[in-house]
Protein backbone atom coordinates (compact mmCIF):
# COMPACT_ATOMS: atom_id res chain seq x y z
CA UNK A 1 -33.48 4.47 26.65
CA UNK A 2 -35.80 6.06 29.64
CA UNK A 3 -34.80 3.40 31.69
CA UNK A 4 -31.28 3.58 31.53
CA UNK A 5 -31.21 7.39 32.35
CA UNK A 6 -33.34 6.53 35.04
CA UNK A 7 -30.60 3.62 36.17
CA UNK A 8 -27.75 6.07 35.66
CA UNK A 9 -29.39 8.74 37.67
CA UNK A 10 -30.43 6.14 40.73
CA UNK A 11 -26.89 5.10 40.34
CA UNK A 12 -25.41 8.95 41.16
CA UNK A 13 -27.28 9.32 44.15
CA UNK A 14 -27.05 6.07 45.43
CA UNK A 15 -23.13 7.15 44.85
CA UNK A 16 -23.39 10.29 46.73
CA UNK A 17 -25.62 8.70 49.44
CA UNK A 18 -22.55 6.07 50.30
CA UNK A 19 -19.81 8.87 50.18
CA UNK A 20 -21.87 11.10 52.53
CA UNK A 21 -22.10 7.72 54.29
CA UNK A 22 -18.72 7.48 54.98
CA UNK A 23 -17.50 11.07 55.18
CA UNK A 24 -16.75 11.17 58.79
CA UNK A 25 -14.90 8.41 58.03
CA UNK A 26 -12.42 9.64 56.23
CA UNK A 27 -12.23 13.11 58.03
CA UNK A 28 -10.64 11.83 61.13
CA UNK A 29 -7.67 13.46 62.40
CA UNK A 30 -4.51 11.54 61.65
CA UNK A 31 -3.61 11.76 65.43
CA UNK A 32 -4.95 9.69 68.66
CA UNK A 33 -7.08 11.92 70.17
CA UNK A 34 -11.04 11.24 69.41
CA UNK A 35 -13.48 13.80 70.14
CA UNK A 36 -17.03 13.00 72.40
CA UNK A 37 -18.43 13.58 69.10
CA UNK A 38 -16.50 10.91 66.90
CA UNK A 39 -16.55 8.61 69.10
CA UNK A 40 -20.42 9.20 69.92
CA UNK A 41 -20.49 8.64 65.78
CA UNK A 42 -18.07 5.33 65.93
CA UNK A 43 -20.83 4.00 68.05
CA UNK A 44 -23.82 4.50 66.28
CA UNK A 45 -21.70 2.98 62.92
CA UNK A 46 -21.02 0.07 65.18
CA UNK A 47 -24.89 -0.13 66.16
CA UNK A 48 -26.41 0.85 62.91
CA UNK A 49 -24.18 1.04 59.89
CA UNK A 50 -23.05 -1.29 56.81
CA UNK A 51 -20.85 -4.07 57.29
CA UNK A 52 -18.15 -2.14 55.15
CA UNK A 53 -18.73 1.20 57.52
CA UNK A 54 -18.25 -0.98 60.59
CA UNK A 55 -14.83 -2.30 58.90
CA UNK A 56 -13.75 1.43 58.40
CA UNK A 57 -14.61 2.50 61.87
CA UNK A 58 -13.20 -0.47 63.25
CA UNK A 59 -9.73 0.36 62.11
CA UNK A 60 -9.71 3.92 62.77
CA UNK A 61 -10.79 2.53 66.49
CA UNK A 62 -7.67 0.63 66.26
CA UNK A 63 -5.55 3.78 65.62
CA UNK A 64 -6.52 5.93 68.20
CA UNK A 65 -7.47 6.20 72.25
CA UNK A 66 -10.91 5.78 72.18
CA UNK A 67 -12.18 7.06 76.04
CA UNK A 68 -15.59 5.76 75.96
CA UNK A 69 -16.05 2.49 77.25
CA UNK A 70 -19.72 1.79 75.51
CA UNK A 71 -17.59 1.27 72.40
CA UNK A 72 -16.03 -1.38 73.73
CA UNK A 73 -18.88 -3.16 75.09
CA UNK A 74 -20.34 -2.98 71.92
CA UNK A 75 -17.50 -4.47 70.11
CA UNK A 76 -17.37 -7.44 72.30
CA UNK A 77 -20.92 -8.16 72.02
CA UNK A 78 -20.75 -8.33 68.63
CA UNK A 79 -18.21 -10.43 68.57
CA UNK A 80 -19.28 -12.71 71.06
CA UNK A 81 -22.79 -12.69 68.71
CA UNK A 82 -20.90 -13.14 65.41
CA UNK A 83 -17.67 -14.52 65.38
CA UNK A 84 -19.46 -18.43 64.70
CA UNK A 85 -22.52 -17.28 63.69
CA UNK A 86 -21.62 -15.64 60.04
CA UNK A 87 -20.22 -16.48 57.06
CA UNK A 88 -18.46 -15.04 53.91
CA UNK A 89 -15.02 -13.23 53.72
CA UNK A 90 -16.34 -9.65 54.87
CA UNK A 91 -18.21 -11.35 58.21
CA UNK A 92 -14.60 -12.50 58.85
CA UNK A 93 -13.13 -9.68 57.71
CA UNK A 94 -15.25 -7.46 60.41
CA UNK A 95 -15.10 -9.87 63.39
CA UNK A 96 -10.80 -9.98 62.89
CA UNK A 97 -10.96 -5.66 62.95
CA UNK A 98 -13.65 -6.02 65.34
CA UNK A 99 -10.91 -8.36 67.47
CA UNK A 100 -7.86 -5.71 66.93
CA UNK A 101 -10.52 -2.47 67.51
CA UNK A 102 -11.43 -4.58 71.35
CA UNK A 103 -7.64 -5.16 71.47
CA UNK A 104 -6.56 -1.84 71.44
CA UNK A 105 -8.47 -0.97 74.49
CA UNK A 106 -5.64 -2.38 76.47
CA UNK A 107 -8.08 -3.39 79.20
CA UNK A 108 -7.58 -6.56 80.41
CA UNK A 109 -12.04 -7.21 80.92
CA UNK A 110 -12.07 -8.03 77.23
CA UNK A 111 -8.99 -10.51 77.67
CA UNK A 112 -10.95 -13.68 78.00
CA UNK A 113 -13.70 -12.60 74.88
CA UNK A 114 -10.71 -12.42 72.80
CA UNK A 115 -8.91 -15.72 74.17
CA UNK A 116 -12.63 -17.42 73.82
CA UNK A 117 -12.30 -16.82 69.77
CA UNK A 118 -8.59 -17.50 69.47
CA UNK A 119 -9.36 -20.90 71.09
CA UNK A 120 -12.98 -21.68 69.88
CA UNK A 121 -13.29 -19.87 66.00
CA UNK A 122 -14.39 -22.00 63.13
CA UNK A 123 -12.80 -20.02 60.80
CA UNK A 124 -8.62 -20.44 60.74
CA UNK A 125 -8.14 -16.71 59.44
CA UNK A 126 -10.46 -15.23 62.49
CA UNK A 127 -8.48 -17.49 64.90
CA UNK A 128 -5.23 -16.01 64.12
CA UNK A 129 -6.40 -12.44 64.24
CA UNK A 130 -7.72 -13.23 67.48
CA UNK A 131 -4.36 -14.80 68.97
CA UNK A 132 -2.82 -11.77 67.47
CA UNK A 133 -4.87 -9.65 69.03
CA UNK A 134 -4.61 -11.29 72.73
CA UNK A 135 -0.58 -10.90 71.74
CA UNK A 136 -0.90 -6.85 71.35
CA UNK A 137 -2.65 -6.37 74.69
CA UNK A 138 0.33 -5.73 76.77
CA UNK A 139 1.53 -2.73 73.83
CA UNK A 140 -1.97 -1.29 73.70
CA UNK A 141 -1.86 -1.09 77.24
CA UNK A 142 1.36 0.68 77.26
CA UNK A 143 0.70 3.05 74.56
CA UNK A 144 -2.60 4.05 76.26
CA UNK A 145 -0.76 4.99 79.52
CA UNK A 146 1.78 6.69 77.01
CA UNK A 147 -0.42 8.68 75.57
CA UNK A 148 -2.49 9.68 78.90
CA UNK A 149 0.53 11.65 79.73
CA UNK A 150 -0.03 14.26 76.96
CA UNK A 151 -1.52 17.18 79.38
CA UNK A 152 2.08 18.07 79.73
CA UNK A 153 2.20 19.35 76.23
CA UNK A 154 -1.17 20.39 75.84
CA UNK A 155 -0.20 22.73 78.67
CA UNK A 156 2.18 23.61 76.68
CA UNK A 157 0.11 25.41 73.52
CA UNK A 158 -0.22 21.89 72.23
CA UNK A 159 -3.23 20.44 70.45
CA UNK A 160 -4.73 17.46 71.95
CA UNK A 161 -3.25 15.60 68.14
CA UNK A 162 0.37 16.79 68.71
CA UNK A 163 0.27 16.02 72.33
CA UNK A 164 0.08 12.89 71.57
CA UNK A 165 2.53 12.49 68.65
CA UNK A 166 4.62 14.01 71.09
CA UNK A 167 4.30 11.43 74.10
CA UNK A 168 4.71 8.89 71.31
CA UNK A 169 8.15 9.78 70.19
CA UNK A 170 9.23 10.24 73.68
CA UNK A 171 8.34 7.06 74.28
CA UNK A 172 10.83 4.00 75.02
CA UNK A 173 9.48 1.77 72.65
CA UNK A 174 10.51 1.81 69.09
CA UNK A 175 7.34 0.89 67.52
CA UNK A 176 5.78 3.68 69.09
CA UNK A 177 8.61 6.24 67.73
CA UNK A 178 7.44 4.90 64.47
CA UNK A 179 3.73 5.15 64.68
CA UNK A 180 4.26 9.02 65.42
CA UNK A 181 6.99 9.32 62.91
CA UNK A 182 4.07 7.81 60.00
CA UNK A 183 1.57 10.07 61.31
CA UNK A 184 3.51 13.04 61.12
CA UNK A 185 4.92 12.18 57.64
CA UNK A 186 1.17 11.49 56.45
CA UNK A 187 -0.54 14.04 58.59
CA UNK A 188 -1.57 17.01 56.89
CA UNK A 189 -0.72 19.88 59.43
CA UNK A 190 1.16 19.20 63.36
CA UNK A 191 3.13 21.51 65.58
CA UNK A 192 6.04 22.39 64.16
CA UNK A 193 7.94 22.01 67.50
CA UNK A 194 6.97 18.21 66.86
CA UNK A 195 10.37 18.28 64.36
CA UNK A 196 12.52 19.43 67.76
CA UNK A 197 11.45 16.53 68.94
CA UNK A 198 11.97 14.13 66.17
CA UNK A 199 15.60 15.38 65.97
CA UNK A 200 16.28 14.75 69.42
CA UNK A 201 14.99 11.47 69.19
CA UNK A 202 16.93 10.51 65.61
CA UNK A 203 20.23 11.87 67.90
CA UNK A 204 19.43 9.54 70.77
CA UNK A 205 18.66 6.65 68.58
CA UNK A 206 22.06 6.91 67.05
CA UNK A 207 23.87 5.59 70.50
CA UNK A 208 21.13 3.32 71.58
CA UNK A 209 21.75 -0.57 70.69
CA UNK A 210 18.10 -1.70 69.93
CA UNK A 211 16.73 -4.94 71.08
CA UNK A 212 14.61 -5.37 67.64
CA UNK A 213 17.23 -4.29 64.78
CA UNK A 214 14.83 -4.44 61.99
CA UNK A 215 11.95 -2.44 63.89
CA UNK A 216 15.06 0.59 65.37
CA UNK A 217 15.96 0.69 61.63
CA UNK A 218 12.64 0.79 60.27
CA UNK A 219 11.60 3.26 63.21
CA UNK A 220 14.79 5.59 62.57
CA UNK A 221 14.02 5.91 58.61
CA UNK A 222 10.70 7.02 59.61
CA UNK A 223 11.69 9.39 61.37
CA UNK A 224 14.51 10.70 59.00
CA UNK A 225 10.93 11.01 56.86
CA UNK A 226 9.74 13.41 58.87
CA UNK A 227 12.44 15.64 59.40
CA UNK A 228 11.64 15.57 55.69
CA UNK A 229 8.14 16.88 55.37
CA UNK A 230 9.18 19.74 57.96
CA UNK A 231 10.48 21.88 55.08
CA UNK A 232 12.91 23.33 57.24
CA UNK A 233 16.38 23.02 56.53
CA UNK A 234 18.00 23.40 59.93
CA UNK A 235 17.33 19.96 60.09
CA UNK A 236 19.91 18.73 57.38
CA UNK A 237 22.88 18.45 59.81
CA UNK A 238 21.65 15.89 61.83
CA UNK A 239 20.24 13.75 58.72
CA UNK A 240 23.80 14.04 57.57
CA UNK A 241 24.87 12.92 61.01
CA UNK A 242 22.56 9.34 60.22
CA UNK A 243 24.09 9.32 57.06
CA UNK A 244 28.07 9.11 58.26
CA UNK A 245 27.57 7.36 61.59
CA UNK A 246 24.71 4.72 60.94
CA UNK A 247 25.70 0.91 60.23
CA UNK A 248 23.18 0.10 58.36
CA UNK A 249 22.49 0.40 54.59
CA UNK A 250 18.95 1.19 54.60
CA UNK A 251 18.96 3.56 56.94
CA UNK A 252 21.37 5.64 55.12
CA UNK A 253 19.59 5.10 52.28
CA UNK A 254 16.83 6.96 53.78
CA UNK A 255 18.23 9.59 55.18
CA UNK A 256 20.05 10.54 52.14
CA UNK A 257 17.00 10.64 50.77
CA UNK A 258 15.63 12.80 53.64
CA UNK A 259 18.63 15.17 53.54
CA UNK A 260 18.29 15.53 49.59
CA UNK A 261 14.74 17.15 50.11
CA UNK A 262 15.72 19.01 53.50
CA UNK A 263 18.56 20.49 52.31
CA UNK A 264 17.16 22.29 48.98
């Protein structure tokens, strides 16, 4: 009996050793922008932490513009290091987010580390990551020098989070639109002048003739979302416009949908 209140006790603060663990984790901000200190934190995970903490930091790496370069480095050393030399589904699990994470650098230094496992990988799983993740350099890239523009709304009153958003759904490139759209829809607080901008961009999308249908449709219902969340009912006209004037099915279906919880 002693023993197994002294397992269930070990167990509790071996459980509230592993959330503390992975609290900065999960307290990220849901935009781009990375602080000195979160990324100084992203690299000592990536030198020092638990294979599943490396995972975690790996993807949030992979959602925002991380500035310094060490991280990088340190990713494709790893790599490099592990990418034959492990075994086990979570060894293949990190070197594939550890692939994506290098990926969204955009820098074309890393290129030929990522080509390397792509061509040379034991594993069949890791080797399609990796030829994925040569495939997104050119967006990466692009979104990187996208969101580099934000000083023009941070000049604005932006924060650096909103900035960004911003730059995003200005952007020409659908998939972009959408990643903004998702973050503002799962975000838990943005600039409200952010909606302005989503509205403009739902109006524009309505004349546009999209080179990827499914991704404009996708990207459009998205943003329909997050005219949504804004709580603000101003924005029910032009969800009414998406309604009557789009072609396609689903995206009426959302933005009914939208318009149902904007207009009330």
């Amino acid at each position: 009996m002693g023993n197994s209140r002294m397992l269930v006790r070990v167990s509790f603060w071996s459980a509230l050793l592993l959330i503390a663990a992975f609290s900065f984790v999960w307290d990220l901000p849901s935009g781009y922008a990375m602080s000195e200190n979160v990324e100084n934190q992203y690299l000592s995970t990536l030198t020092g932490g638990s294979l599943a903490a490396k995972i975690m930091v790996a993807k949030r790496i992979t959602q925002s513009q991380v500035i310094n370069d060490k991280i990088f480095i340190e990713l494709e050393k790893q790599i490099l290091e592990g990418y034959n030399s492990g075994s086990g589904s979570k060894h293949i699990d990190q070197m594939a987010w550890f692939c994506k994470a290098l990926a969204s650098s955009g820098n074309v230094k890393y290129l030929k580390s990522l080509q390397q496992v792509a061509k040379d990988a034991e594993d069949p799983k890791l080797q399609h990551y990796a030829r994925q993740s040569v495939d997104s350099f050119a967006f990466h890239k692009k979104r990187n020098q996208t969101l580099s523009r934000s000083a023009e709304y941070t000049s604005q009153g932006f924060t650096a989070d909103s900035a960004q958003l911003a730059v995003m759904l200005k952007s020409d490139e659908f998939v972009m639109k959408r990643d903004a759209a998702k973050k503002i829809v799962r975000g838990a607080s943005v600039d409200p002048r952010l909606f302005d901008i989503v509205e403009q961009e739902l109006l524009q999308g309505l004349s546009e003739k999209p080179g990827n249908y499914s991704v404009y449709v996708d990207t459009m219902a998205w943003m329909c979302k997050a005219l949504a969340v804004s709580g603000n009912t101003n924005y029910a006209k032009v969800l009414r416009r998406v309604i009557d004037e789009s072609s396609s099915p689903k995206l009426q279906r959302y933005a009914e949908q939208s318009y149902n919880t904007c207009s009330h």
